[in-house]
Protein backbone atom coordinates (compact mmCIF):
# COMPACT_ATOMS: atom_id res chain seq x y z
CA UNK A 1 -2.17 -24.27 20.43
CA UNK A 2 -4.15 -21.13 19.88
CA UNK A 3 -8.22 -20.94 19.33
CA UNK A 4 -7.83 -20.28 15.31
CA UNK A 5 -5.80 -23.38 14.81
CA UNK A 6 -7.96 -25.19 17.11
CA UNK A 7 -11.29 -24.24 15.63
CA UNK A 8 -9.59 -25.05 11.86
CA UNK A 9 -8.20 -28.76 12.77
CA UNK A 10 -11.93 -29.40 13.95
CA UNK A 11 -13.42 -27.84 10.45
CA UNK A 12 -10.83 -30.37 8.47
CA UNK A 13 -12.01 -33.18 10.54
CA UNK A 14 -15.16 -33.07 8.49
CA UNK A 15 -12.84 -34.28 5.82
CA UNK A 16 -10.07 -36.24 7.24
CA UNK A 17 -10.88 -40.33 8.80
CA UNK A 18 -8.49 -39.09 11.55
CA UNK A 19 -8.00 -36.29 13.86
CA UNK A 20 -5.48 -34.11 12.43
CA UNK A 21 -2.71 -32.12 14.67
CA UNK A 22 -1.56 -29.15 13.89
CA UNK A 23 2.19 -30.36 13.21
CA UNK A 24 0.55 -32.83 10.48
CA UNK A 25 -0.98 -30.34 8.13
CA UNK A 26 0.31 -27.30 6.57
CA UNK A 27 -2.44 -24.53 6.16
CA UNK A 28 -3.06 -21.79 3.62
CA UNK A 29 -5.23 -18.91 1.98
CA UNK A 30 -6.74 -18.99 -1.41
CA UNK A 31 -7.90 -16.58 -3.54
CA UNK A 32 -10.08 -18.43 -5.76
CA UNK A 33 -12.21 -16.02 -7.82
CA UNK A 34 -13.32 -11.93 -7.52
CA UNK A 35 -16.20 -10.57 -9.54
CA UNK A 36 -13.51 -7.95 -11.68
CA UNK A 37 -13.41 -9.01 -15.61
CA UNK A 38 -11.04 -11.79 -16.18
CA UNK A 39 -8.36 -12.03 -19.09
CA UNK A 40 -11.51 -14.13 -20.94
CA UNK A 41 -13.23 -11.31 -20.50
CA UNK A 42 -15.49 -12.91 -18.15
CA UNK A 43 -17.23 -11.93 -14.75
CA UNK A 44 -18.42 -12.87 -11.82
CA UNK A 45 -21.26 -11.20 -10.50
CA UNK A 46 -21.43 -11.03 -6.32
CA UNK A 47 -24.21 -13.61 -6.02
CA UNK A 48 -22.50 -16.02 -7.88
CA UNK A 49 -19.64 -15.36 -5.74
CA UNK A 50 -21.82 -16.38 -2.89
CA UNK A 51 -23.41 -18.81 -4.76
CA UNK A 52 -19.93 -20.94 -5.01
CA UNK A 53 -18.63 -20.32 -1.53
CA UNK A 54 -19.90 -23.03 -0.31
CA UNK A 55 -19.86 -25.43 -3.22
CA UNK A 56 -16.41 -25.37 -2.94
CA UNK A 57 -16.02 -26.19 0.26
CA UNK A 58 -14.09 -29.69 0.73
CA UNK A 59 -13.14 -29.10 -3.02
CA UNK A 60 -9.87 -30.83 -3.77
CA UNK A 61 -6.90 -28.97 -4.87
CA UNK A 62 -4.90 -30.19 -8.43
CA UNK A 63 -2.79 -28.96 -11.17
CA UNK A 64 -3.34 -28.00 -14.33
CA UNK A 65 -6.75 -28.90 -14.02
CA UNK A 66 -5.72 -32.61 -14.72
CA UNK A 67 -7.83 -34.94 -12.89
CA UNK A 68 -5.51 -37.62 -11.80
CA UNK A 69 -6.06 -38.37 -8.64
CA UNK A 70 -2.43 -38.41 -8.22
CA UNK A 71 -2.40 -34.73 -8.54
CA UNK A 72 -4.47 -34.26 -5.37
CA UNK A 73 -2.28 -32.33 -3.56
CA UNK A 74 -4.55 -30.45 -1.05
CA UNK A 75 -8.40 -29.36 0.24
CA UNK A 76 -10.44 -26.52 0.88
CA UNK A 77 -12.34 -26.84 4.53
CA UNK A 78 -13.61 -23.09 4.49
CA UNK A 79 -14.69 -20.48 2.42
CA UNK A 80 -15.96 -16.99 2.63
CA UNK A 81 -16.62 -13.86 0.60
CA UNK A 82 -14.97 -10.72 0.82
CA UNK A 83 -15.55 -7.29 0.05
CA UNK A 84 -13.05 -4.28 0.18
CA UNK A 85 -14.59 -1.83 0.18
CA UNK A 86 -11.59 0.92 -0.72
CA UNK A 87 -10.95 -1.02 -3.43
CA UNK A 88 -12.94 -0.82 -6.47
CA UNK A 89 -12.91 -3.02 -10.13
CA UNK A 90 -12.39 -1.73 -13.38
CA UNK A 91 -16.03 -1.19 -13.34
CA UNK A 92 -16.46 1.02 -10.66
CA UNK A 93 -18.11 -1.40 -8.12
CA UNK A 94 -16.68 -2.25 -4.44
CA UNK A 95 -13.99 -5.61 -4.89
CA UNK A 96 -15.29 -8.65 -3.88
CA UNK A 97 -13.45 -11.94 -3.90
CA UNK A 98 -14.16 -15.39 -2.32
CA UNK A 99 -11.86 -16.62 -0.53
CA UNK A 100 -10.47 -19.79 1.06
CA UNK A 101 -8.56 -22.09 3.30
CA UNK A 102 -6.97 -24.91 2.36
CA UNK A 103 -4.78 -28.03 4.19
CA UNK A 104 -2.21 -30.38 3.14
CA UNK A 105 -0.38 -33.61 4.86
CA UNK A 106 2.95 -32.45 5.45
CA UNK A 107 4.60 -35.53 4.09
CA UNK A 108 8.41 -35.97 2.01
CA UNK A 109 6.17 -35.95 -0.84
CA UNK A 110 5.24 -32.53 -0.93
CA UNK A 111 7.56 -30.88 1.32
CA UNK A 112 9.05 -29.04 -2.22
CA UNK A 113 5.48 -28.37 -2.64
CA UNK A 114 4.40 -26.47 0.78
CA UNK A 115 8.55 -25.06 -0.07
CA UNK A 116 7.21 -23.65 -3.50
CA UNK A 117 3.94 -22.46 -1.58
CA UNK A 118 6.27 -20.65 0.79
CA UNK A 119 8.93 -19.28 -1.41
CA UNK A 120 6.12 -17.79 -3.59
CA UNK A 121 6.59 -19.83 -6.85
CA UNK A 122 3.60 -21.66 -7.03
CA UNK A 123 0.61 -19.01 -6.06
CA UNK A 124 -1.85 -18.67 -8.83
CA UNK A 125 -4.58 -20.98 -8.77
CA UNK A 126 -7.50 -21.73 -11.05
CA UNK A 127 -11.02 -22.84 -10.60
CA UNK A 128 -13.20 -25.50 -12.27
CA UNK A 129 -17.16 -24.66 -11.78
CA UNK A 130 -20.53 -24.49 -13.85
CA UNK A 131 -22.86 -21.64 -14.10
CA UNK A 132 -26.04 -21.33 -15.40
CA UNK A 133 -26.60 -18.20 -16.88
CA UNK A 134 -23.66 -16.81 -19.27
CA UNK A 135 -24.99 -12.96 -20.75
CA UNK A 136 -23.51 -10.22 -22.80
CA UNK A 137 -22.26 -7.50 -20.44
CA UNK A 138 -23.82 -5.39 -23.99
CA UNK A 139 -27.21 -6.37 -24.32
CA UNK A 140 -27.88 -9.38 -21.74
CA UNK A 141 -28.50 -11.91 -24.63
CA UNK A 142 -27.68 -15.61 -23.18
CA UNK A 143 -24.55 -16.67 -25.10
CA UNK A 144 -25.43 -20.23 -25.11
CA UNK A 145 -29.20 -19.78 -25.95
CA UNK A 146 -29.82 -16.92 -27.71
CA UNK A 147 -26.30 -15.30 -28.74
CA UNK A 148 -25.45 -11.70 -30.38
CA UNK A 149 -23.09 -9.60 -32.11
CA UNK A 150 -21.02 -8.64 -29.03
CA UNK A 151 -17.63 -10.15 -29.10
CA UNK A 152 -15.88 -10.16 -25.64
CA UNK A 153 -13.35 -7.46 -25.21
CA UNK A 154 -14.00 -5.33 -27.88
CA UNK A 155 -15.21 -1.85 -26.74
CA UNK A 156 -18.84 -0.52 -27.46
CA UNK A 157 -19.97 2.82 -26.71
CA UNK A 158 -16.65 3.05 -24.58
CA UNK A 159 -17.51 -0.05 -22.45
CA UNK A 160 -15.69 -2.99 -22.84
CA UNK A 161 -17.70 -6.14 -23.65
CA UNK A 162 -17.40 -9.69 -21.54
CA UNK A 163 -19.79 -12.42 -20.41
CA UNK A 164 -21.31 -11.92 -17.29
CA UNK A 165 -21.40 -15.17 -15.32
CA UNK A 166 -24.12 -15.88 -13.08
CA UNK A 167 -26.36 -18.65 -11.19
CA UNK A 168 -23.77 -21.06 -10.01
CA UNK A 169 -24.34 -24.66 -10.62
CA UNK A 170 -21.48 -26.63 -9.26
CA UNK A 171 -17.90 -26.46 -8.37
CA UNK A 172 -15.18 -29.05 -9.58
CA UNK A 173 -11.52 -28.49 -8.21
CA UNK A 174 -9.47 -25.52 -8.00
CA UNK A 175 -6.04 -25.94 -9.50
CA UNK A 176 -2.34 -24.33 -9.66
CA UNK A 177 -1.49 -23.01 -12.88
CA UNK A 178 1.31 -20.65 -14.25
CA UNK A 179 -1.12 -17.85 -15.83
CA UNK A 180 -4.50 -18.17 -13.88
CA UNK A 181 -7.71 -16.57 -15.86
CA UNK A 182 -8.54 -14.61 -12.63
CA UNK A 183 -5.32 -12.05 -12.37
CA UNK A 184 -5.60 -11.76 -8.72
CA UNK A 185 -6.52 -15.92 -8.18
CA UNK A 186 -3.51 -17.68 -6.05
CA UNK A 187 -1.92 -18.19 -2.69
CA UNK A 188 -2.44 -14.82 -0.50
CA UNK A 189 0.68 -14.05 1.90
CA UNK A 190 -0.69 -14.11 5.05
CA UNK A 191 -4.29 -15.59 6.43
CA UNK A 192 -3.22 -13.68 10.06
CA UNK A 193 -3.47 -10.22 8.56
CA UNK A 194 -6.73 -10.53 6.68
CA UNK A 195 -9.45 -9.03 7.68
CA UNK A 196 -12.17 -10.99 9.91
CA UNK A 197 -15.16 -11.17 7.72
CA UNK A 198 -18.01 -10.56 10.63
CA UNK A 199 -20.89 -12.01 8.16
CA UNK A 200 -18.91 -15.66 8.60
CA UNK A 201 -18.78 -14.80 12.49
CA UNK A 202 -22.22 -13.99 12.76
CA UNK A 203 -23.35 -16.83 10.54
CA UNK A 204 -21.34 -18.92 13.09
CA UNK A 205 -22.70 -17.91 16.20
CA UNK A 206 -26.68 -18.62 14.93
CA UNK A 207 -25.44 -21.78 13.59
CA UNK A 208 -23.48 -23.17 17.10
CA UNK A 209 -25.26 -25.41 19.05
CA UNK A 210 -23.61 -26.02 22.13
CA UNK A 211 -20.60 -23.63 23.39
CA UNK A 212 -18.82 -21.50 21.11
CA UNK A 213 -15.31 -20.40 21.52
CA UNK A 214 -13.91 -17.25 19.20
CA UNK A 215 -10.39 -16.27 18.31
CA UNK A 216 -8.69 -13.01 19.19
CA UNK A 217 -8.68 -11.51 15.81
CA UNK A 218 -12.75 -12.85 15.21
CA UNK A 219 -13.58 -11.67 18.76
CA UNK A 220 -12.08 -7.59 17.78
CA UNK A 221 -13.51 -7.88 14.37
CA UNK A 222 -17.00 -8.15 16.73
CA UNK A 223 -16.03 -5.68 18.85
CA UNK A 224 -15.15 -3.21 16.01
CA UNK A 225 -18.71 -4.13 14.80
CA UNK A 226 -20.75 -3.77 17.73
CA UNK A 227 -19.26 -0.42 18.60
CA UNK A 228 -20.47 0.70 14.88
CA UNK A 229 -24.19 -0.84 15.41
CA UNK A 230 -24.12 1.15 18.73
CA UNK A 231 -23.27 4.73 16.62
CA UNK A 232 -25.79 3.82 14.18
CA UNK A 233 -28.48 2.72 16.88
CA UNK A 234 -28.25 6.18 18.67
CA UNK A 235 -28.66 8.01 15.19
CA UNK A 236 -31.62 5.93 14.67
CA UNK A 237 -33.03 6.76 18.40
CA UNK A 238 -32.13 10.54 17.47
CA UNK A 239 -34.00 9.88 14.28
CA UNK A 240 -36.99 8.45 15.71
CA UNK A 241 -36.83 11.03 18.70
CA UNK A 242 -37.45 13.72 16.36
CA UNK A 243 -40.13 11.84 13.56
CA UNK A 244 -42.38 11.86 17.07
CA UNK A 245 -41.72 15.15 17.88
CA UNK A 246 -42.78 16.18 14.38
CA UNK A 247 -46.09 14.24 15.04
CA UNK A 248 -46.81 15.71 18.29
CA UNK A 249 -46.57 18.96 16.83
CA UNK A 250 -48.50 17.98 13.19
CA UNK A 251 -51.21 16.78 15.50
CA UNK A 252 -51.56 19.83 17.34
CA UNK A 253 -51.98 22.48 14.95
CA UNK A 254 -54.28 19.98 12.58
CA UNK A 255 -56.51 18.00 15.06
CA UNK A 256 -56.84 20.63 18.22
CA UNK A 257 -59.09 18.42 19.64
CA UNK A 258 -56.84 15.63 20.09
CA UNK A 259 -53.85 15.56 22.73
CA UNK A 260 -50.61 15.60 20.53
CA UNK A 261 -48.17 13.77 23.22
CA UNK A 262 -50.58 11.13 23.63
CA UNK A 263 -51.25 10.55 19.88
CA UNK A 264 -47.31 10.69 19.52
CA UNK A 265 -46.89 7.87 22.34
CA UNK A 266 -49.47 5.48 20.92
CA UNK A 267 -47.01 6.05 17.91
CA UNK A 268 -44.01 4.56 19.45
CA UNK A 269 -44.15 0.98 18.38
CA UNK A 270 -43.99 1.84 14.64
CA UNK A 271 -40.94 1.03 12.24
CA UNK A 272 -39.28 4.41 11.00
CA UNK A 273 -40.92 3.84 7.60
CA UNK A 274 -44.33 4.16 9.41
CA UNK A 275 -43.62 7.21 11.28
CA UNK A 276 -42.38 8.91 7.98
CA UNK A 277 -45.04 8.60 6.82
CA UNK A 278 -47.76 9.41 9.38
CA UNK A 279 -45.45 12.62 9.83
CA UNK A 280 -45.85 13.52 5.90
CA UNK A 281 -49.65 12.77 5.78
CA UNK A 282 -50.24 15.25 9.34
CA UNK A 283 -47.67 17.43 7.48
CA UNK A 284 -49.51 17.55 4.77
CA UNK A 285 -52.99 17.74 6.79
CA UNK A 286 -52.06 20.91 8.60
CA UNK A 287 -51.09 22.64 5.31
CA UNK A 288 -54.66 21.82 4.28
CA UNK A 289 -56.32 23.20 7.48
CA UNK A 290 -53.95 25.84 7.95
CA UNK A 291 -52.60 27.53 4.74
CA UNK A 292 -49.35 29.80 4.53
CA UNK A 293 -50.47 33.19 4.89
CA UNK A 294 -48.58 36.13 2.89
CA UNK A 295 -47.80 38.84 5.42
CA UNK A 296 -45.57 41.16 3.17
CA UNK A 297 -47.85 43.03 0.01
CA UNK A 298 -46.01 42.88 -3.18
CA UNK A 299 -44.33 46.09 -4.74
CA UNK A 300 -47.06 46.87 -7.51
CA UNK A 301 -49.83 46.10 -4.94
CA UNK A 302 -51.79 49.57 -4.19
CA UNK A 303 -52.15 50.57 -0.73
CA UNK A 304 -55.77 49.95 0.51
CA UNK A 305 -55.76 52.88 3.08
CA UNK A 306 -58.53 55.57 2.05
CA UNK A 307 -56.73 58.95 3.92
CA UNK A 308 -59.29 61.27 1.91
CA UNK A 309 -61.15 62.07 5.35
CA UNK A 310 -57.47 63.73 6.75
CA UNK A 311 -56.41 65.91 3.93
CA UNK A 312 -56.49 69.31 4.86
């Protein structure tokens, strides 16, 4: 059995009054909401988004949004939210989505069911939550409060109106359904070739308590990471190099009297913020003290030089 399914049967035995094995459950990826306007004409902003990742975790999986418990047919045991950053929404902002996994008892029950799941026909899903704050996408006038003359998807000013859906509340079930409000809600392909969402991994790692064991895929996703915190600490070393240097030299032309290295050493421990602007106020210092001199006389300027005494 391999790490991923290992860490997963131990997440679902949060939920489950026995320990699950992996031949017992059947496992899948959700998309369950994404903050692009829906066919409502509604949105999700990106806090709500992580506002209901983890209200829907151990959320119960139905159909049609019936609440029978005979239509429990699965169960979310983790969530996360996504952003992709090549692609963008109809607005123009980065695509964000929350995701999730879900389990179900392979029984004879629902063996057409995981069969449907697999073949495709049943993908789209739907959720059931409460939010807060509801606002014109227009004007920001609260729709249940307040209201306006902004009617979702007609088009002002070449924008298209919806409500903008904020503050998350609570989350109810998440259901399949033929034509899902969210176009891209429903069953995603293949959980193996996502990508590793390093915020959850992090979040993971500060959270463990005892010894932590990480996947393949999560511990490349880290690697990937690290090496791009390395590039970026360099620049900011490079950065930093040369704010000091800038000091060093600020301090010497303004305040002779005081050694520049040493004023630029006792600088060290400052945040790059600091050292901005310490560098613009000695900048600005030495300009005072020492003011740009004009070394080339202008066109129309008359020459100075009285040559009376040589003329002949």
């Amino acid at each position: 059995m391999n790490e991923t399914i290992t860490q997963e049967l131990e997440q679902i035995r949060r939920f489950s009054r026995k320990a699950l094995t992996a031949d017992e459950v059947y496992l899948f990826t959700l998309t369950l909401c994404d903050n692009e306007i829906d066919r409502d004409f509604e949105r999700f902003t990106d806090e709500a988004l992580q506002q209901l990742a983890p209200l829907f975790e151990g959320k119960t999986g139905i159909f049609d949004h019936d609440p029978a418990s005979k239509n429990q047919s699965a169960r979310i045991f983790r969530t996360w939210v996504e952003t992709d950053p090549e692609k963008k929404t109809s607005l123009g902002t980065p695509y964000v989505a929350l995701r999730a996994r879900a389990y179900m008892i392979r029984t004879e029950e629902n063996k057409s069911l995981i069969d449907e799941i697999e073949g495709g026909i049943k993908k789209e899903v739907s959720i059931g939550c409460s939010m807060k704050s509801v606002r014109c996408s227009v004007c920001g006038s609260d729709r249940r409060t307040a209201g306006c003359m902004h009617r979702p998807g007609e088009v002002y000013d070449g924008k298209l109106c919806h409500d903008v859906l904020s503050d998350a509340a609570d989350a109810y079930e998440w259901s399949f359904v033929a034509v899902p409000a969210q176009r891209a809600a429903g069953v995603t392909k293949s959980f193996k070739k996502e990508a590793v969402p390093t915020g959850s991994i992090i979040h993971l790692i500060k959270s463990a308590d005892s010894d932590l064991h990480l996947s393949n895929q999560q511990v490349q996703a880290l690697q990937t990471k690290l090496a791009a915190l390395e590039d970026a600490a360099e620049d900011g070393k490079a950065y930093r190099a040369q704010l000091l240097g800038d000091i060093e030299k600020y301090v010497q032309l303004a305040l002779p009297q005081v050694k520049g290295a040493l004023f630029a050493k006792g600088c060290g421990t400052m945040s790059v913020a600091q050292l901005k602007t310490m560098r613009d106020q000695l900048k600005a210092q030495t300009a005072a003290v020492l003011p740009p001199v004009v070394q080339l006389r202008g066109h129309n300027e008359k020459s100075t030089t009285d040559n009376t005494p040589f003329c002949i």
